[in-house]
N, C-alpha and C. Protein backbone atom coordinates (compact mmCIF):
# COMPACT_ATOMS: atom_id res chain seq x y z
N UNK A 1 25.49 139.23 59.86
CA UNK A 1 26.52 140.12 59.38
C UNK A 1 26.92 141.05 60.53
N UNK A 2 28.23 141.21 60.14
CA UNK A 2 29.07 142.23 61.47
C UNK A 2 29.33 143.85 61.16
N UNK A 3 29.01 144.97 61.56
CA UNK A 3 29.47 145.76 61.15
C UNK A 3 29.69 146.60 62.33
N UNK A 4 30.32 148.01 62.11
CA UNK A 4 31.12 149.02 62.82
C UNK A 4 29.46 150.13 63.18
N UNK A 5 29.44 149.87 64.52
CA UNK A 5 28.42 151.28 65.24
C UNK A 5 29.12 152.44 64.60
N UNK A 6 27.76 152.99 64.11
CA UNK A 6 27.81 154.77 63.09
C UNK A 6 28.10 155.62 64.97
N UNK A 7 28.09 156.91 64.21
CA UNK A 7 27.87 157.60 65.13
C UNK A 7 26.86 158.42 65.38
N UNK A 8 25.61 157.90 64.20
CA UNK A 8 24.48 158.47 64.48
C UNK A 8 24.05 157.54 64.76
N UNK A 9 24.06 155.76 65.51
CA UNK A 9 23.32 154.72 66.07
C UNK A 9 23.81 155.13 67.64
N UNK A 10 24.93 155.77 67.37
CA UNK A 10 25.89 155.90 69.20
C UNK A 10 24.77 156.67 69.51
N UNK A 11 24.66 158.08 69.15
CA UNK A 11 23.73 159.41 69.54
C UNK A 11 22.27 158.49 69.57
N UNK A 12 21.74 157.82 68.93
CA UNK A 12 20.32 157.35 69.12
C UNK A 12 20.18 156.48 69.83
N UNK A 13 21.13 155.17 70.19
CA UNK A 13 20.66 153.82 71.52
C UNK A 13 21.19 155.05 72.61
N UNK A 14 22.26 156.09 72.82
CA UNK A 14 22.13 157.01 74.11
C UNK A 14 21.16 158.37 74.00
N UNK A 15 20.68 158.06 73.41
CA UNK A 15 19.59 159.52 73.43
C UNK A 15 18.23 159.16 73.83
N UNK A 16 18.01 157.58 73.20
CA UNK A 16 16.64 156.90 73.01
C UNK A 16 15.90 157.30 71.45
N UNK A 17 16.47 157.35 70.71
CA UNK A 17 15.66 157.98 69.74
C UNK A 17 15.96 156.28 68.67
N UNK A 18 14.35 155.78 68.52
CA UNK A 18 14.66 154.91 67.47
C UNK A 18 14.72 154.74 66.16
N UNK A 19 14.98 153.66 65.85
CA UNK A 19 15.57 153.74 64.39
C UNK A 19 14.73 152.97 63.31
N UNK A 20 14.23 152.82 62.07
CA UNK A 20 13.74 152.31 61.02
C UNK A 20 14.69 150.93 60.69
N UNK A 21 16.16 150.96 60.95
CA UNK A 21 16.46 149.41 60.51
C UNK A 21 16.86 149.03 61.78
N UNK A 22 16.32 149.23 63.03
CA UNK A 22 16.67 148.47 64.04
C UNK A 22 15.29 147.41 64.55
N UNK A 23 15.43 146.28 65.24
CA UNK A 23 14.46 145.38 65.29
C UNK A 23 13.63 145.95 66.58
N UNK A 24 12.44 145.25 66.53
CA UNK A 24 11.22 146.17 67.64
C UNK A 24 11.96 146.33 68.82
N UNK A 25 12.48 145.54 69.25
CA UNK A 25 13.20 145.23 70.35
C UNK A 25 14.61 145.72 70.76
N UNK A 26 15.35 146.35 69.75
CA UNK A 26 16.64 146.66 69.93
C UNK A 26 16.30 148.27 70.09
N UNK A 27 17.18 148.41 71.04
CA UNK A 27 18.31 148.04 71.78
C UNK A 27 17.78 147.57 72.80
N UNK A 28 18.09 146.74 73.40
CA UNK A 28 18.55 146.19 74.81
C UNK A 28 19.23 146.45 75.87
N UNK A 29 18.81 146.91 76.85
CA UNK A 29 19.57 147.42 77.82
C UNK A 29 21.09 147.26 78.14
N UNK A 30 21.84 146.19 77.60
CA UNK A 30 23.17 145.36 77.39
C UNK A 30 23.63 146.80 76.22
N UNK A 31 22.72 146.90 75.04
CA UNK A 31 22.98 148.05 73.81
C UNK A 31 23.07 148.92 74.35
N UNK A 32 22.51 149.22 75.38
CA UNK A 32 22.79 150.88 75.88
C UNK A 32 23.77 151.29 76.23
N UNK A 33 24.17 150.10 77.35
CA UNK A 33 25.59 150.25 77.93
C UNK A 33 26.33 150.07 77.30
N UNK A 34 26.75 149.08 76.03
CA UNK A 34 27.96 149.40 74.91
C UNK A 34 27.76 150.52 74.53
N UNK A 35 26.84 151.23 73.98
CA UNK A 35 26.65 152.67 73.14
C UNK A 35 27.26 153.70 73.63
N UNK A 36 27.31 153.55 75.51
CA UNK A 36 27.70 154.43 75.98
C UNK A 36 29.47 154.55 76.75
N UNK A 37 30.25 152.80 76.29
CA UNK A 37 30.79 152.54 76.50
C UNK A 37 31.68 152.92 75.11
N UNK A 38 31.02 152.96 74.26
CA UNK A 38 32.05 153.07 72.32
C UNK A 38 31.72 154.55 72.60
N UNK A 39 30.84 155.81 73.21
CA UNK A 39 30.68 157.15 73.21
C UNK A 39 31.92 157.41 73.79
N UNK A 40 32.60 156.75 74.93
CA UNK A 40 33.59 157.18 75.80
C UNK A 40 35.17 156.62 75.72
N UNK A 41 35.47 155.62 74.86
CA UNK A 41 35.95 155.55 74.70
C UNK A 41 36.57 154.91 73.18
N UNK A 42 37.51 155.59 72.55
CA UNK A 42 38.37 155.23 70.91
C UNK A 42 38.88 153.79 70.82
N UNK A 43 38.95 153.30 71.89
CA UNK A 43 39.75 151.84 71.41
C UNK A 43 38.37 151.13 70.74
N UNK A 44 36.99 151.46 71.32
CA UNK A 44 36.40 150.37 71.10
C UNK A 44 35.30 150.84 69.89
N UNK A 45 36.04 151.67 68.93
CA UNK A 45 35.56 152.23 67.59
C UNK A 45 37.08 151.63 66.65
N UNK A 46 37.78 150.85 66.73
CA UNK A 46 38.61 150.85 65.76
C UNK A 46 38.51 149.08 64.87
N UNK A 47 39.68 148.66 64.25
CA UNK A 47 39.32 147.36 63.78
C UNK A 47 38.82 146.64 65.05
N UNK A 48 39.31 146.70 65.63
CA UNK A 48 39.25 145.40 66.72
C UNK A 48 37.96 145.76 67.95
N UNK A 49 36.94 146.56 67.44
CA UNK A 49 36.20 147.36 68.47
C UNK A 49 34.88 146.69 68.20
N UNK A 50 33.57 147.43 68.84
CA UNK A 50 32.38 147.10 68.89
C UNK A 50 31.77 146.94 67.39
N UNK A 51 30.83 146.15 67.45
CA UNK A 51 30.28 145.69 66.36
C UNK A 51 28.55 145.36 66.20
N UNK A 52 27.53 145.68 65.47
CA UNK A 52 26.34 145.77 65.27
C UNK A 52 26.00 144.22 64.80
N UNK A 53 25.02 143.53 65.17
CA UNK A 53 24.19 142.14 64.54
C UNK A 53 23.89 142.84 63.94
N UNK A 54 23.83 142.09 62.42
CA UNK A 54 22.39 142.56 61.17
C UNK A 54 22.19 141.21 60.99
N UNK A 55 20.88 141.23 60.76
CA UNK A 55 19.95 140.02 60.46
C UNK A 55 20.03 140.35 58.80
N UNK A 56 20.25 138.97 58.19
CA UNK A 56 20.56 139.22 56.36
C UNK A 56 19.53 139.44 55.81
N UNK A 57 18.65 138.87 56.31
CA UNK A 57 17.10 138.29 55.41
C UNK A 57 16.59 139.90 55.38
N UNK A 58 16.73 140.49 56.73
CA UNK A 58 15.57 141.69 56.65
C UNK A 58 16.54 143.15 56.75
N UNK A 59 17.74 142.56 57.15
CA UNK A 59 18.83 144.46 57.19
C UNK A 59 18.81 145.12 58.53
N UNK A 60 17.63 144.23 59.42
CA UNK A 60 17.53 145.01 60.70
C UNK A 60 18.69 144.59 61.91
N UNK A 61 19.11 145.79 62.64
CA UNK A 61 19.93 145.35 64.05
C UNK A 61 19.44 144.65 65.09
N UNK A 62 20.00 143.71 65.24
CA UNK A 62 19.31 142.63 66.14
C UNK A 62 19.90 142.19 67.46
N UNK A 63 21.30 143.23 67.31
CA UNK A 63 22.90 142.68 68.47
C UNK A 63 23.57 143.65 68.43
N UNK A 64 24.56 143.76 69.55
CA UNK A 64 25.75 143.90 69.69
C UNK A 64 26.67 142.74 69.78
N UNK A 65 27.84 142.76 69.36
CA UNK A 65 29.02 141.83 70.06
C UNK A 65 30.43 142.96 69.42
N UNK A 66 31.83 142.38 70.61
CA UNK A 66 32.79 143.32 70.62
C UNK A 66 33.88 142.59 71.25
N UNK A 67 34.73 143.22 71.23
CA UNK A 67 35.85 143.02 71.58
C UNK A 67 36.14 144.28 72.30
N UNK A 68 36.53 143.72 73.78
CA UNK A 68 36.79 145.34 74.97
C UNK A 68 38.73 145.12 74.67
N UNK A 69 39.13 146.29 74.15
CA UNK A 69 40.08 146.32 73.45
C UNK A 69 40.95 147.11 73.96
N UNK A 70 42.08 147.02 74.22
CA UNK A 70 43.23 146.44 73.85
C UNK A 70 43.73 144.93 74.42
N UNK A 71 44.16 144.42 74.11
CA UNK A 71 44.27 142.39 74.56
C UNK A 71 45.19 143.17 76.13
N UNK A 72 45.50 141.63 76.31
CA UNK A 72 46.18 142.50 77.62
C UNK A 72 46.77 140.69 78.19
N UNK A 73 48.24 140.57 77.58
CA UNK A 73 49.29 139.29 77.81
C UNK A 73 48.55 138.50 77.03
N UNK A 74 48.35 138.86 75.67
CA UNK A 74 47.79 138.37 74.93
C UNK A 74 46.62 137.99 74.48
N UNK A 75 45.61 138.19 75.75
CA UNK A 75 44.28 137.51 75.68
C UNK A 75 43.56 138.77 75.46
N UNK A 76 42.21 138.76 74.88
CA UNK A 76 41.11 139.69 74.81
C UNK A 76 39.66 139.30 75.18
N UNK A 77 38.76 139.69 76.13
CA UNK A 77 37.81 139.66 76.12
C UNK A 77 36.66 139.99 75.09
N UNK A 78 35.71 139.67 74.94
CA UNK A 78 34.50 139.76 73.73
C UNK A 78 33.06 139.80 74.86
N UNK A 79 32.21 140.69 74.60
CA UNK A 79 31.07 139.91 74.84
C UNK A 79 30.08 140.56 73.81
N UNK A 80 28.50 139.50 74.09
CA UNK A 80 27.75 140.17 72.56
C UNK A 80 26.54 139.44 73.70
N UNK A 81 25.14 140.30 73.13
CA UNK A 81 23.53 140.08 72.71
C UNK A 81 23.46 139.96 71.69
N UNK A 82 21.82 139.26 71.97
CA UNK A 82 20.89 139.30 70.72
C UNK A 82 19.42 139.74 71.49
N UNK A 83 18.76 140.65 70.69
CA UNK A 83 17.41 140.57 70.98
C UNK A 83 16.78 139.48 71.48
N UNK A 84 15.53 139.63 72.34
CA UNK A 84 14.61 138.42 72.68
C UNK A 84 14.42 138.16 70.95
N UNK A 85 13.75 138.51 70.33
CA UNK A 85 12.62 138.49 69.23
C UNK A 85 13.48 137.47 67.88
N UNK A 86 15.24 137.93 68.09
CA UNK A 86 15.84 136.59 67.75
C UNK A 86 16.97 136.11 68.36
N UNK A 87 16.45 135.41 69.37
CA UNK A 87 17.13 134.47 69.61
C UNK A 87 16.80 133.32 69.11
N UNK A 88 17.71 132.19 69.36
CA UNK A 88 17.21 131.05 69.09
C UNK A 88 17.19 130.13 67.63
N UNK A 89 17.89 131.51 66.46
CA UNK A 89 18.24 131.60 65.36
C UNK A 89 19.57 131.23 64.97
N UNK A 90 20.63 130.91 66.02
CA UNK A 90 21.88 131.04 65.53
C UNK A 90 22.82 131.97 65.42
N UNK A 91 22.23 133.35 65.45
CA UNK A 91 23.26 135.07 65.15
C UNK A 91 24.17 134.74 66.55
N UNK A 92 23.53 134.07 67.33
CA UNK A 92 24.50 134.88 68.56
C UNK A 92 26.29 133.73 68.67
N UNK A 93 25.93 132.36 67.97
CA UNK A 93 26.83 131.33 67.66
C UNK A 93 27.50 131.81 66.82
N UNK A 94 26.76 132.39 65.72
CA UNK A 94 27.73 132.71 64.42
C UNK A 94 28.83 133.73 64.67
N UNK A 95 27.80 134.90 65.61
CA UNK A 95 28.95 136.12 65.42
C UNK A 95 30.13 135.60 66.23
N UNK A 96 29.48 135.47 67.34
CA UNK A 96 30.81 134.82 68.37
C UNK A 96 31.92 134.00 67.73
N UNK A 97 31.49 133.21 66.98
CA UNK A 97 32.42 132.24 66.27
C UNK A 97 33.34 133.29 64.89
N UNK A 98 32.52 134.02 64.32
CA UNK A 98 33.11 135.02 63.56
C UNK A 98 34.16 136.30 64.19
N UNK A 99 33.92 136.49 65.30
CA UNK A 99 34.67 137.45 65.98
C UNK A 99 35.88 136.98 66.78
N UNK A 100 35.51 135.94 67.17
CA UNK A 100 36.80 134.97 67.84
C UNK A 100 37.98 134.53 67.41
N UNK A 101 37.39 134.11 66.01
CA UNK A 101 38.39 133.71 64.95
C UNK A 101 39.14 135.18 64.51
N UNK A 102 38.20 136.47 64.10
CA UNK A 102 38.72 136.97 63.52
C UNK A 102 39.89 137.72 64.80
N UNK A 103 39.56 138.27 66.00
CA UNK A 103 40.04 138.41 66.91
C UNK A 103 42.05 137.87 67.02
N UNK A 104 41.52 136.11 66.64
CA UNK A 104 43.21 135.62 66.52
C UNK A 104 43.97 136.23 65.58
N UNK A 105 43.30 137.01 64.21
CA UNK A 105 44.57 137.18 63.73
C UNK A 105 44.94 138.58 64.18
N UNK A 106 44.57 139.26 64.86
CA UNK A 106 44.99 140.86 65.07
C UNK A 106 46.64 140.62 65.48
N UNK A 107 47.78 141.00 65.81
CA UNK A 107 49.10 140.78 65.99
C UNK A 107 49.26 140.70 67.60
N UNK A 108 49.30 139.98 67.89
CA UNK A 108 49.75 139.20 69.54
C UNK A 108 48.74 139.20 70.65
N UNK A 109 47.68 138.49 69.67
CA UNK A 109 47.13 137.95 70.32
C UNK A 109 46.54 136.50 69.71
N UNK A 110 46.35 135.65 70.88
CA UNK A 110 46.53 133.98 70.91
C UNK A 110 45.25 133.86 71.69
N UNK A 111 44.30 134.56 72.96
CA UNK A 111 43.39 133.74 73.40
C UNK A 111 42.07 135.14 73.20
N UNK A 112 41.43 134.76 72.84
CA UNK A 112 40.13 135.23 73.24
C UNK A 112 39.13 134.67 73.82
N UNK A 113 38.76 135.22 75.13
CA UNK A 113 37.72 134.81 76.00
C UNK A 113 36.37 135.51 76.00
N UNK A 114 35.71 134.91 76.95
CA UNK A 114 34.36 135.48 77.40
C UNK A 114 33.69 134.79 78.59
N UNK A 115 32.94 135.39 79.51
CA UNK A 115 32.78 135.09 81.36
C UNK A 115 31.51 135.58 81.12
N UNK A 116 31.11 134.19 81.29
CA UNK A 116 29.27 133.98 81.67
C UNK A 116 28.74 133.89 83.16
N UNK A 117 27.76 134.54 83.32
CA UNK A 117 26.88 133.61 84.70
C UNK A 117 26.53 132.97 84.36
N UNK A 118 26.57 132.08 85.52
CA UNK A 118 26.13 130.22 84.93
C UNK A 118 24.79 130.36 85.28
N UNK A 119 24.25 131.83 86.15
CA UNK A 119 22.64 131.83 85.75
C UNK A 119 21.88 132.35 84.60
N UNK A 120 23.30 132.18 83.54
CA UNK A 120 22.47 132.27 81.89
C UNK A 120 23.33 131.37 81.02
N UNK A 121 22.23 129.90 81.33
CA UNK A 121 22.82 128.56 80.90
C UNK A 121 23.01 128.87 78.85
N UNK A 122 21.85 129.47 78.55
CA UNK A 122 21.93 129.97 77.21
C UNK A 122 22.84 130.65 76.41
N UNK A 123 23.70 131.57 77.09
CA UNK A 123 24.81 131.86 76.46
C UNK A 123 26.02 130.94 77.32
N UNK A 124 25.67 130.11 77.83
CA UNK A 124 27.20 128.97 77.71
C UNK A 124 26.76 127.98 76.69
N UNK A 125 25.71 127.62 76.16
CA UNK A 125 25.42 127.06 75.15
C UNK A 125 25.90 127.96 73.91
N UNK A 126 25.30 128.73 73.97
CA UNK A 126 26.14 129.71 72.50
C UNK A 126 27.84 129.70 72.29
N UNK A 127 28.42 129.75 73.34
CA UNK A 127 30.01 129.42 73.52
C UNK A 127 30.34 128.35 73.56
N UNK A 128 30.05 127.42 73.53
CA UNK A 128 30.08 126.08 73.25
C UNK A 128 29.74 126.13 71.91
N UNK A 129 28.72 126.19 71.36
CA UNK A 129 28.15 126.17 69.93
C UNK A 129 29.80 127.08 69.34
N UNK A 130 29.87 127.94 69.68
CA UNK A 130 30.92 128.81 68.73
C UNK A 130 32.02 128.67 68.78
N UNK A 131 32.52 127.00 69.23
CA UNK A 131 33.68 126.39 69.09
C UNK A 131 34.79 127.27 70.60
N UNK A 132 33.87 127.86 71.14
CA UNK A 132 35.14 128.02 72.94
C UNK A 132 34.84 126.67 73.56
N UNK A 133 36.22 126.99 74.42
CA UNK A 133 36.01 125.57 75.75
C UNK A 133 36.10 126.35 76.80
N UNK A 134 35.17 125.80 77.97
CA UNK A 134 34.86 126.00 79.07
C UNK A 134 36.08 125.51 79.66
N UNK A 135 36.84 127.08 80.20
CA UNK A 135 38.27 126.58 80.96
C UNK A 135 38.49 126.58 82.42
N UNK A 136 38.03 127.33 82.80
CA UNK A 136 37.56 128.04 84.14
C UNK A 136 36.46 128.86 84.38
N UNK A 137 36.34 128.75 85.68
CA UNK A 137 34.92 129.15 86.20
C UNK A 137 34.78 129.11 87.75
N UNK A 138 33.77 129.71 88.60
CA UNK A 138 33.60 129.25 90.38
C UNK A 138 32.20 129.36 90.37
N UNK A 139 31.40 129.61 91.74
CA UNK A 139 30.41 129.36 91.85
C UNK A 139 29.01 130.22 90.68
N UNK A 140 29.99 131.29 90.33
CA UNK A 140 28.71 132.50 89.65
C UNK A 140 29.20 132.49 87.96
N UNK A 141 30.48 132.05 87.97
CA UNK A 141 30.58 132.27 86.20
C UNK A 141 31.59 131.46 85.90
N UNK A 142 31.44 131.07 84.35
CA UNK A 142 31.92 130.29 83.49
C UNK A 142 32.85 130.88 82.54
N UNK A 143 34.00 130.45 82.04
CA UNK A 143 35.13 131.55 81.07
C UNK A 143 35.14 130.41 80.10
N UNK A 144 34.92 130.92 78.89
CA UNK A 144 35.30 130.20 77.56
C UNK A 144 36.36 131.05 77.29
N UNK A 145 37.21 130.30 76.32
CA UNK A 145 37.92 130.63 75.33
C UNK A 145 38.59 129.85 74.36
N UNK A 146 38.68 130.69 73.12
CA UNK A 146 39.55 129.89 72.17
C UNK A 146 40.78 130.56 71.87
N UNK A 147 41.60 129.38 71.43
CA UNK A 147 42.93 129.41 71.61
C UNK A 147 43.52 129.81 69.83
N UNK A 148 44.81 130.57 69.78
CA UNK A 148 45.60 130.42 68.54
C UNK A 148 46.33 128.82 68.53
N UNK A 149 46.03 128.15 67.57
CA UNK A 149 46.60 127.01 67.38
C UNK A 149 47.99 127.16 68.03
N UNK A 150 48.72 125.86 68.36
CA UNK A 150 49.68 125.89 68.98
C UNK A 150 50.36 126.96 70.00
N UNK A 151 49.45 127.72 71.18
CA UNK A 151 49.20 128.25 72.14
C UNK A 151 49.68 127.09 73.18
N UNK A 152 50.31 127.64 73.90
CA UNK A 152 50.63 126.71 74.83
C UNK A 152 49.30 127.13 76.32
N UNK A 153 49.58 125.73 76.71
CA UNK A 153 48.07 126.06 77.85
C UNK A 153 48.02 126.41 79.17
């Protein structure tokens, strides 16, 4: 499940102070730097902004994933974690695939991407899994994205 960073999770992954429904492991150093990236700036608190993993079974935070917002000639970047403790579960396929999609319908925008190092073969597997295609890339990183149907290429 996807939801909207409080602003008492912002004040606690940047303060260090932890939390009762967050997982042993969260935040993640990746969490810090969004926390402190949604502290500083409004675009990336609105619909189209940062977003919390919840794991269903147990309620705990297990991720970030987002959209760095506003699109820009149509396209928008996304990126997301998952804890060590779950990976390997699927959250990080699902959200991606849930945010991508939802991403196309915001109003003019057609591509959403995301730029991996190809020295983390594991999340080009997750982008693959979450229905992107590997479009471009050079020696250090890989760009998925998916397209609005009938997008020209």
């Amino acid at each position: 499940m996807l939801r909207p960073w409080s602003d008492a999770e912002i004040a606690a992954v940047t303060g260090g102070v932890r939390q009762p429904h967050w997982a042993a492991d969260f935040p993640a150093d990746g969490d810090r730097v969004i926390a402190g990236f949604i502290d500083g700036n409004p675009n990336a608190r609105g619909t189209y902004g940062q977003r919390l993993i919840v794991e269903r079974a147990s309620g705990l935070v297990v991720g970030a994933i987002g959209l760095f917002w506003p699109p820009v000639d149509g396209a928008v970047e996304f990126g997301y974690g998952v804890v060590p403790s779950r990976r390997g579960r699927g959250y990080a396929p699902e959200a991606a695939r849930a945010l991508a999609e939802f991403a196309l319908t915001a109003p003019g925008v057609h591509t959403v991407y995301a730029e991996v190092e190809l020295s983390n073969p594991a999340s080009c597997r997750v982008l693959a899994k979450a229905g992107l295609e590997r479009w471009s890339g050079d020696e250090e990183v890989a760009r998925f994205r998916l397209r609005a149907a009938g997008t020209a290429p």
